[in-house]
N, C-alpha and C. Protein backbone atom coordinates (compact mmCIF):
# COMPACT_ATOMS: atom_id res chain seq x y z
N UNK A 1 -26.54 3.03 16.84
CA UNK A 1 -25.33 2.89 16.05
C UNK A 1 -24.88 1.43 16.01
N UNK A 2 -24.47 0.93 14.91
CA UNK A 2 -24.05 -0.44 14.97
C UNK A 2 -22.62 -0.52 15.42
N UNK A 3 -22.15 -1.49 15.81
CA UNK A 3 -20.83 -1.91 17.25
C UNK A 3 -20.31 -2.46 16.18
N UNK A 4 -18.81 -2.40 15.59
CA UNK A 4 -17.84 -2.95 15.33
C UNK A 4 -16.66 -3.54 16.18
N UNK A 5 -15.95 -4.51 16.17
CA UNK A 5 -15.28 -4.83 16.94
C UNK A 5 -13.75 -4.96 15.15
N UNK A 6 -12.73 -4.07 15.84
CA UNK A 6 -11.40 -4.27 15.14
C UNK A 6 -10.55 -4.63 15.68
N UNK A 7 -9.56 -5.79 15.62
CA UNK A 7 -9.01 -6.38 15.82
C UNK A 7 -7.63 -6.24 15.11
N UNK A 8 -6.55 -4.96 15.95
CA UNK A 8 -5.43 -4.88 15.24
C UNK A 8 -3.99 -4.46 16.49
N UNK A 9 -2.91 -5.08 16.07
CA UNK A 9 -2.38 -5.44 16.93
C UNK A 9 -1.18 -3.67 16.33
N UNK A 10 -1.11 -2.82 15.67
CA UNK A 10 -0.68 -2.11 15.53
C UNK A 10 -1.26 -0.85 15.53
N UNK A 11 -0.80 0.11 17.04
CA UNK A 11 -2.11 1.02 17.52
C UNK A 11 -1.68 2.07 16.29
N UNK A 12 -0.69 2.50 15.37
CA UNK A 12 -1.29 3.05 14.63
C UNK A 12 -2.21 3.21 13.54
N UNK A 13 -2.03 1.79 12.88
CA UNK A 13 -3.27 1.36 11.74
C UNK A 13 -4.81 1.56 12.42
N UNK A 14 -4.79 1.06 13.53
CA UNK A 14 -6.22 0.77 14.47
C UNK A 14 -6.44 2.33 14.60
N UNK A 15 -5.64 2.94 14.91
CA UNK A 15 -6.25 4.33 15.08
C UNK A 15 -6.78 5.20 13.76
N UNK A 16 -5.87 4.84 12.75
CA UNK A 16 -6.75 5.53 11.67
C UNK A 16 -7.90 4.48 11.69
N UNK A 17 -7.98 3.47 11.52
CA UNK A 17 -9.43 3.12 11.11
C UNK A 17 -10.22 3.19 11.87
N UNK A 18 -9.76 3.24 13.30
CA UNK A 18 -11.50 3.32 14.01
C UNK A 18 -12.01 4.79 13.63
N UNK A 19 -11.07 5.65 13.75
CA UNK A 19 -11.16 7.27 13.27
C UNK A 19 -12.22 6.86 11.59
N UNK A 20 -12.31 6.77 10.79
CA UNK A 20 -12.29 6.38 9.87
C UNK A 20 -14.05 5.98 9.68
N UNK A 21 -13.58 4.70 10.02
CA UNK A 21 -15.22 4.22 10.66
C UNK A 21 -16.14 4.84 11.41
N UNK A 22 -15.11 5.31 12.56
CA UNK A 22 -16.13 6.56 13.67
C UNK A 22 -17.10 7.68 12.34
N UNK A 23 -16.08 8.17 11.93
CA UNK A 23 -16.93 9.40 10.96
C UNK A 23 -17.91 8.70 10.10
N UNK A 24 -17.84 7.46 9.23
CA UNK A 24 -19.29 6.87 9.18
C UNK A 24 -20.26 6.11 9.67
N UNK A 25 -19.92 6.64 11.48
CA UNK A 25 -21.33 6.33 11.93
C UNK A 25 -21.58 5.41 12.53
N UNK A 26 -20.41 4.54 13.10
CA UNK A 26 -20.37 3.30 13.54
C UNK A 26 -19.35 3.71 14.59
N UNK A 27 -19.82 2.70 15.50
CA UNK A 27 -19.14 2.49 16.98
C UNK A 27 -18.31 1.68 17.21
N UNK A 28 -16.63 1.96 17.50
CA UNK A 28 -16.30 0.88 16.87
C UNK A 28 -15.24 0.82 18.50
N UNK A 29 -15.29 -0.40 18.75
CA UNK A 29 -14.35 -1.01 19.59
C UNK A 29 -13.06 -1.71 19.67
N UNK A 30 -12.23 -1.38 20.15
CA UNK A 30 -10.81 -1.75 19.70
C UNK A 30 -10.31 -3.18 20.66
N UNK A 31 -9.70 -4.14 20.04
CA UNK A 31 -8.66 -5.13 20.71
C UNK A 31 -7.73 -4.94 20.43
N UNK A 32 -6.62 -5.15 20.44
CA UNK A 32 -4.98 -5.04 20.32
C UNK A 32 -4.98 -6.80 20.32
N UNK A 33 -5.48 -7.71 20.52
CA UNK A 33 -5.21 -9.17 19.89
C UNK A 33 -6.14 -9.85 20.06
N UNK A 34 -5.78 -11.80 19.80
CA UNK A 34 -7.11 -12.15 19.82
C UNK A 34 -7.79 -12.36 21.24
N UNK A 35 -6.81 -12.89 22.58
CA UNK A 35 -7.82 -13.13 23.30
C UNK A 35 -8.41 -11.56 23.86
N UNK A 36 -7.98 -10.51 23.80
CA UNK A 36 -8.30 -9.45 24.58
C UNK A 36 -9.91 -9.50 23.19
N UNK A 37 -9.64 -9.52 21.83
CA UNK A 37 -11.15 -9.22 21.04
C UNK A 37 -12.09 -10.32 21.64
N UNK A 38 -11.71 -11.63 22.09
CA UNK A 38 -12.50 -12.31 22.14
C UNK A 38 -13.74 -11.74 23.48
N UNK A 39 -13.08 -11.21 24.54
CA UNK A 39 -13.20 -11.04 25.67
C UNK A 39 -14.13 -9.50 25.17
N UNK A 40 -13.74 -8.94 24.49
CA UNK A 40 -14.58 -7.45 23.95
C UNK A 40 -16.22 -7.99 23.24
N UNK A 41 -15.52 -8.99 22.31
CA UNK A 41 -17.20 -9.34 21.55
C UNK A 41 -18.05 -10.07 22.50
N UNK A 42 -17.61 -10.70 23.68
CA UNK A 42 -18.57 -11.43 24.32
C UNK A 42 -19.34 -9.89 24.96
N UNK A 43 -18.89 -9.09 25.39
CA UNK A 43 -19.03 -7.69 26.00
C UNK A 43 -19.88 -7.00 25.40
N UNK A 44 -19.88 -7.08 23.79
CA UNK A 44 -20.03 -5.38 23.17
C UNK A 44 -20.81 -6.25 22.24
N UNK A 45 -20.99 -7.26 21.66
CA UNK A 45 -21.82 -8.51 20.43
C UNK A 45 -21.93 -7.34 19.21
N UNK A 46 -20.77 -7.44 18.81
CA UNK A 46 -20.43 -6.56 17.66
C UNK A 46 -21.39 -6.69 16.64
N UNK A 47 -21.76 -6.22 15.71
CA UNK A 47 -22.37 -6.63 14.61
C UNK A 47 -21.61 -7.69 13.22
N UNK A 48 -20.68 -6.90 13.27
CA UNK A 48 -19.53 -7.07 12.41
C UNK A 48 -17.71 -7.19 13.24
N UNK A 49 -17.13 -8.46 12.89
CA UNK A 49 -15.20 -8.29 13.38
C UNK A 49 -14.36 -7.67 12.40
N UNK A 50 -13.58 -7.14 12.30
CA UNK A 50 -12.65 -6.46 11.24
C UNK A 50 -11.34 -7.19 12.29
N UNK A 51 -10.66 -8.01 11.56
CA UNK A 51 -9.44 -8.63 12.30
C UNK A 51 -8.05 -8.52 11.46
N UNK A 52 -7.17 -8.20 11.61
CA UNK A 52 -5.24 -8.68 11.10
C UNK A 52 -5.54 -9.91 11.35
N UNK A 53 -4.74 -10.59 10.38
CA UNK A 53 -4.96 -11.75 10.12
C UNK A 53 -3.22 -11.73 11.25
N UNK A 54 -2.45 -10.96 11.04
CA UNK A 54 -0.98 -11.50 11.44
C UNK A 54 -0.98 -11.47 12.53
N UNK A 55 -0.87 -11.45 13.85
CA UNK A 55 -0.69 -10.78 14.62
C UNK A 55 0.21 -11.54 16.53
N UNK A 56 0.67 -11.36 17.02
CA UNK A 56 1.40 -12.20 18.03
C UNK A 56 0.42 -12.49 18.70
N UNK A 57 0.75 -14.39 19.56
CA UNK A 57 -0.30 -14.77 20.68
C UNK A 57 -1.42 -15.43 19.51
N UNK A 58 -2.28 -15.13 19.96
CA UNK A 58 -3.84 -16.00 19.03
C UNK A 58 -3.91 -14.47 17.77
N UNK A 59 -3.45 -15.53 16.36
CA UNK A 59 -3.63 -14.98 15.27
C UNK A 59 -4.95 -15.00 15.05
N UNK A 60 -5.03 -13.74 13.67
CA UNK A 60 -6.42 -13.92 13.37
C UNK A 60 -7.00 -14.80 12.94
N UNK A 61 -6.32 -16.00 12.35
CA UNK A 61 -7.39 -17.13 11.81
C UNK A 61 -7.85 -17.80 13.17
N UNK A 62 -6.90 -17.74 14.11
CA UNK A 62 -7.65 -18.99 15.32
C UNK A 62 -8.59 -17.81 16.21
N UNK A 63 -8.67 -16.76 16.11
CA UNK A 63 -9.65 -15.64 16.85
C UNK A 63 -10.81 -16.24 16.11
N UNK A 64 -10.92 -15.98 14.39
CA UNK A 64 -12.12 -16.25 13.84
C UNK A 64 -12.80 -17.53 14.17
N UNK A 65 -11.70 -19.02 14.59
CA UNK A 65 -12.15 -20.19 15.09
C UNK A 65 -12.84 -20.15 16.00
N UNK A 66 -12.47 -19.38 17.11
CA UNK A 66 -12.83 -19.41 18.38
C UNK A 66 -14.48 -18.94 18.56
N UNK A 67 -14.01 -17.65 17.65
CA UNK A 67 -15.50 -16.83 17.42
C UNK A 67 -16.43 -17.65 17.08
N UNK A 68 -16.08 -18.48 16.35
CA UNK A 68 -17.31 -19.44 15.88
C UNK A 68 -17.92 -20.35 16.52
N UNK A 69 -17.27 -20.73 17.45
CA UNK A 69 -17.63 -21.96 18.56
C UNK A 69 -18.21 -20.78 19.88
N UNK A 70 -18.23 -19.44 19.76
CA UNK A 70 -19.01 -18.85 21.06
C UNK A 70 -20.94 -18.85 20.76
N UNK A 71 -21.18 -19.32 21.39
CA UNK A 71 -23.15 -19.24 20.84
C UNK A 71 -23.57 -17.87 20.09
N UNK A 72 -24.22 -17.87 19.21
CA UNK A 72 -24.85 -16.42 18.30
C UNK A 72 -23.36 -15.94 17.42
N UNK A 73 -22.28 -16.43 17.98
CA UNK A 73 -21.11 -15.88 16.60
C UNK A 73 -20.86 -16.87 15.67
N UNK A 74 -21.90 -17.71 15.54
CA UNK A 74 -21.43 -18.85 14.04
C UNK A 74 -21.48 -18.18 12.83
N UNK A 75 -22.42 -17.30 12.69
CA UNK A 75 -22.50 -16.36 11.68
C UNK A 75 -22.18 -15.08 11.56
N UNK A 76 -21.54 -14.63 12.72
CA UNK A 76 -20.78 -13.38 12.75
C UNK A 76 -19.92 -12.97 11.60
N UNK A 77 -20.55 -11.72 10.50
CA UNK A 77 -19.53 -11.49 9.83
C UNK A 77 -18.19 -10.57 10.22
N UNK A 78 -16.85 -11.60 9.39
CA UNK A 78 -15.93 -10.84 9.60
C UNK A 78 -15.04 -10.78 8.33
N UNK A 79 -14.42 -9.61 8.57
CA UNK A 79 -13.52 -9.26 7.75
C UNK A 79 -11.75 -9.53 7.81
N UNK A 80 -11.26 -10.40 7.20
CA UNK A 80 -10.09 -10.56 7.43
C UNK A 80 -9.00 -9.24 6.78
N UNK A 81 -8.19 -8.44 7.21
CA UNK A 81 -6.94 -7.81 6.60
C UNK A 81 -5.36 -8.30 7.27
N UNK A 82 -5.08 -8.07 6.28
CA UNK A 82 -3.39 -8.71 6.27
C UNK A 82 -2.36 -8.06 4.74
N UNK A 83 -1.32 -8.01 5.38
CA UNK A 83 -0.45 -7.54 3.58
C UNK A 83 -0.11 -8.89 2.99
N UNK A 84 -0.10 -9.95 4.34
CA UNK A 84 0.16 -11.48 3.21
C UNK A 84 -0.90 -12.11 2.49
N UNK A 85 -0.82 -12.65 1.45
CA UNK A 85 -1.97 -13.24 1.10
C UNK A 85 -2.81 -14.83 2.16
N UNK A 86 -3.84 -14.65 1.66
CA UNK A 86 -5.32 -15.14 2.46
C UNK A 86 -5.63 -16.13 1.63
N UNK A 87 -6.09 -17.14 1.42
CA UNK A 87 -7.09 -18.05 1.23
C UNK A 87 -8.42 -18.62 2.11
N UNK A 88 -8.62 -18.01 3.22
CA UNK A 88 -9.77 -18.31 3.98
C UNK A 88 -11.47 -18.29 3.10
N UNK A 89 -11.91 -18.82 4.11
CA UNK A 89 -13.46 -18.59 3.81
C UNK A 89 -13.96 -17.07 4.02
N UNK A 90 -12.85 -16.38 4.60
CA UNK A 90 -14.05 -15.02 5.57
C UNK A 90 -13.59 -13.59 4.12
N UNK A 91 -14.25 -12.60 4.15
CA UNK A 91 -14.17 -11.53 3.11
C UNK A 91 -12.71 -10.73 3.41
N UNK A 92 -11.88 -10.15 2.88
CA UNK A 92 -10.65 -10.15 2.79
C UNK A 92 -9.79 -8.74 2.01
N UNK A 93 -9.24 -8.16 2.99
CA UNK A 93 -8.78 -7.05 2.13
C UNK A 93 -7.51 -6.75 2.13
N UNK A 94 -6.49 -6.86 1.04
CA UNK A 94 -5.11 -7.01 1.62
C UNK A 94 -4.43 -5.51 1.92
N UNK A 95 -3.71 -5.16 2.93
CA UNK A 95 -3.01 -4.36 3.15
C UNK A 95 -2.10 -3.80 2.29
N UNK A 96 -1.64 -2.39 1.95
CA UNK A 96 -2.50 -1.59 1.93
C UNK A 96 -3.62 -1.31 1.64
N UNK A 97 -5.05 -0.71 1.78
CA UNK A 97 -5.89 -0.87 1.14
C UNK A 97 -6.69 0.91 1.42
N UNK A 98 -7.30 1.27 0.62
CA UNK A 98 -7.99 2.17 0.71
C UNK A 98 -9.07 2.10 1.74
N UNK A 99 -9.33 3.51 2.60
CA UNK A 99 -10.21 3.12 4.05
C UNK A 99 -11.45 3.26 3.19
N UNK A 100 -12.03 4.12 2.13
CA UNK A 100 -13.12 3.71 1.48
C UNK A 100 -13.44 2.46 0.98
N UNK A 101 -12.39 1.26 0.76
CA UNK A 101 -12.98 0.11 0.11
C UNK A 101 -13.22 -0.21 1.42
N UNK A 102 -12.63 -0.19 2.92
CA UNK A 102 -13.30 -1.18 3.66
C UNK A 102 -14.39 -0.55 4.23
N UNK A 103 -14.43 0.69 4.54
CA UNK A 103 -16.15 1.09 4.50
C UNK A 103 -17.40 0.53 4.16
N UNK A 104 -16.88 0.61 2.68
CA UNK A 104 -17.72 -0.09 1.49
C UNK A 104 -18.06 -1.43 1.79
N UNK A 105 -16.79 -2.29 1.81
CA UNK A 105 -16.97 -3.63 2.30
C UNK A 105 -17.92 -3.82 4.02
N UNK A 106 -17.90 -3.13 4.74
CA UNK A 106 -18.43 -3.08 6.09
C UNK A 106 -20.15 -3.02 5.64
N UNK A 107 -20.05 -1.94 4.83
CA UNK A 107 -21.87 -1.51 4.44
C UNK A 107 -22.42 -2.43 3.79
N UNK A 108 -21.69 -3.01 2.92
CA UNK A 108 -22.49 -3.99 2.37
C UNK A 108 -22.65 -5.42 3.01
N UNK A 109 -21.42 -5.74 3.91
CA UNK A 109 -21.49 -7.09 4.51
C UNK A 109 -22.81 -6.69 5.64
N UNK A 110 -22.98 -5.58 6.17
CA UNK A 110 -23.75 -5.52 7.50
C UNK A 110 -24.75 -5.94 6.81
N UNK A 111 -25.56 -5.07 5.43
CA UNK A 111 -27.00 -4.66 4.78
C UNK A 111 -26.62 -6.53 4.57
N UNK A 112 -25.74 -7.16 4.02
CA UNK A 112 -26.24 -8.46 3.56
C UNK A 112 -26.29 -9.42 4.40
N UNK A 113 -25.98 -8.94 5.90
CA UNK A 113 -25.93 -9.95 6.82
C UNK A 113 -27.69 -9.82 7.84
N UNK A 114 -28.12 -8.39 7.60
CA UNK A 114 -29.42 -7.72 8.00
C UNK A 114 -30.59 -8.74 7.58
N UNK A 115 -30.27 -8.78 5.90
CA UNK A 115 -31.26 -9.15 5.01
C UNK A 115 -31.98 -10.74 5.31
């Protein structure tokens, strides 16, 4: 099964989606912020991060920094969500969002990160 690591600081959103994800097939591991995810992906070497961009303590943009400077996560794909708008480099889904588009978005970033 491929290891997701989600990164959400509100245990009810996090719970529908790992629920969500669980039923297609993926293993998915929870942080509640950034240093506790950071401390999970060194652990679990996710395939894929699904992160809140908002969140108290180390937001998601400086989690994704960090991620990048750990060895083998320079290319770690991740997914940023947030209800504010984004301009980053990383793929992006704004809150609310349908749990099928980020599915969708997960399957195809993994298959294009595989390739």
């Amino acid at each position: 099964m491929t290891t997701l690591l989600l990164v959400e600081d509100e245990s009810d959103i996090a719970a529908v989606l790992a629920d969500a994800l669980d039923l297609y097939g993926y293993t998915v591991v929870l942080a509640s912020g950034g240093h506790d995810a950071l401390d999970r992906a060194r652990k679990h070497r996710p395939a894929l991060v699904i992160t809140d961009l908002m969140m108290p303590g180390m937001d998601g943009r400086e989690l994704i920094w960090r991620l990048r400077e750990i060895p083998g996560f320079e290319a770690l794909p991740v997914i940023a969500i947030s209800a504010a708008p984004y301009a980053g480099d990383e793929l992006f889904l704004r809150k609310p969002f349908d749990v099928k588009d980020l599915v969708s978005l997960v399957e195809r970033t993994i298959a294009a990160h595989r390739a």
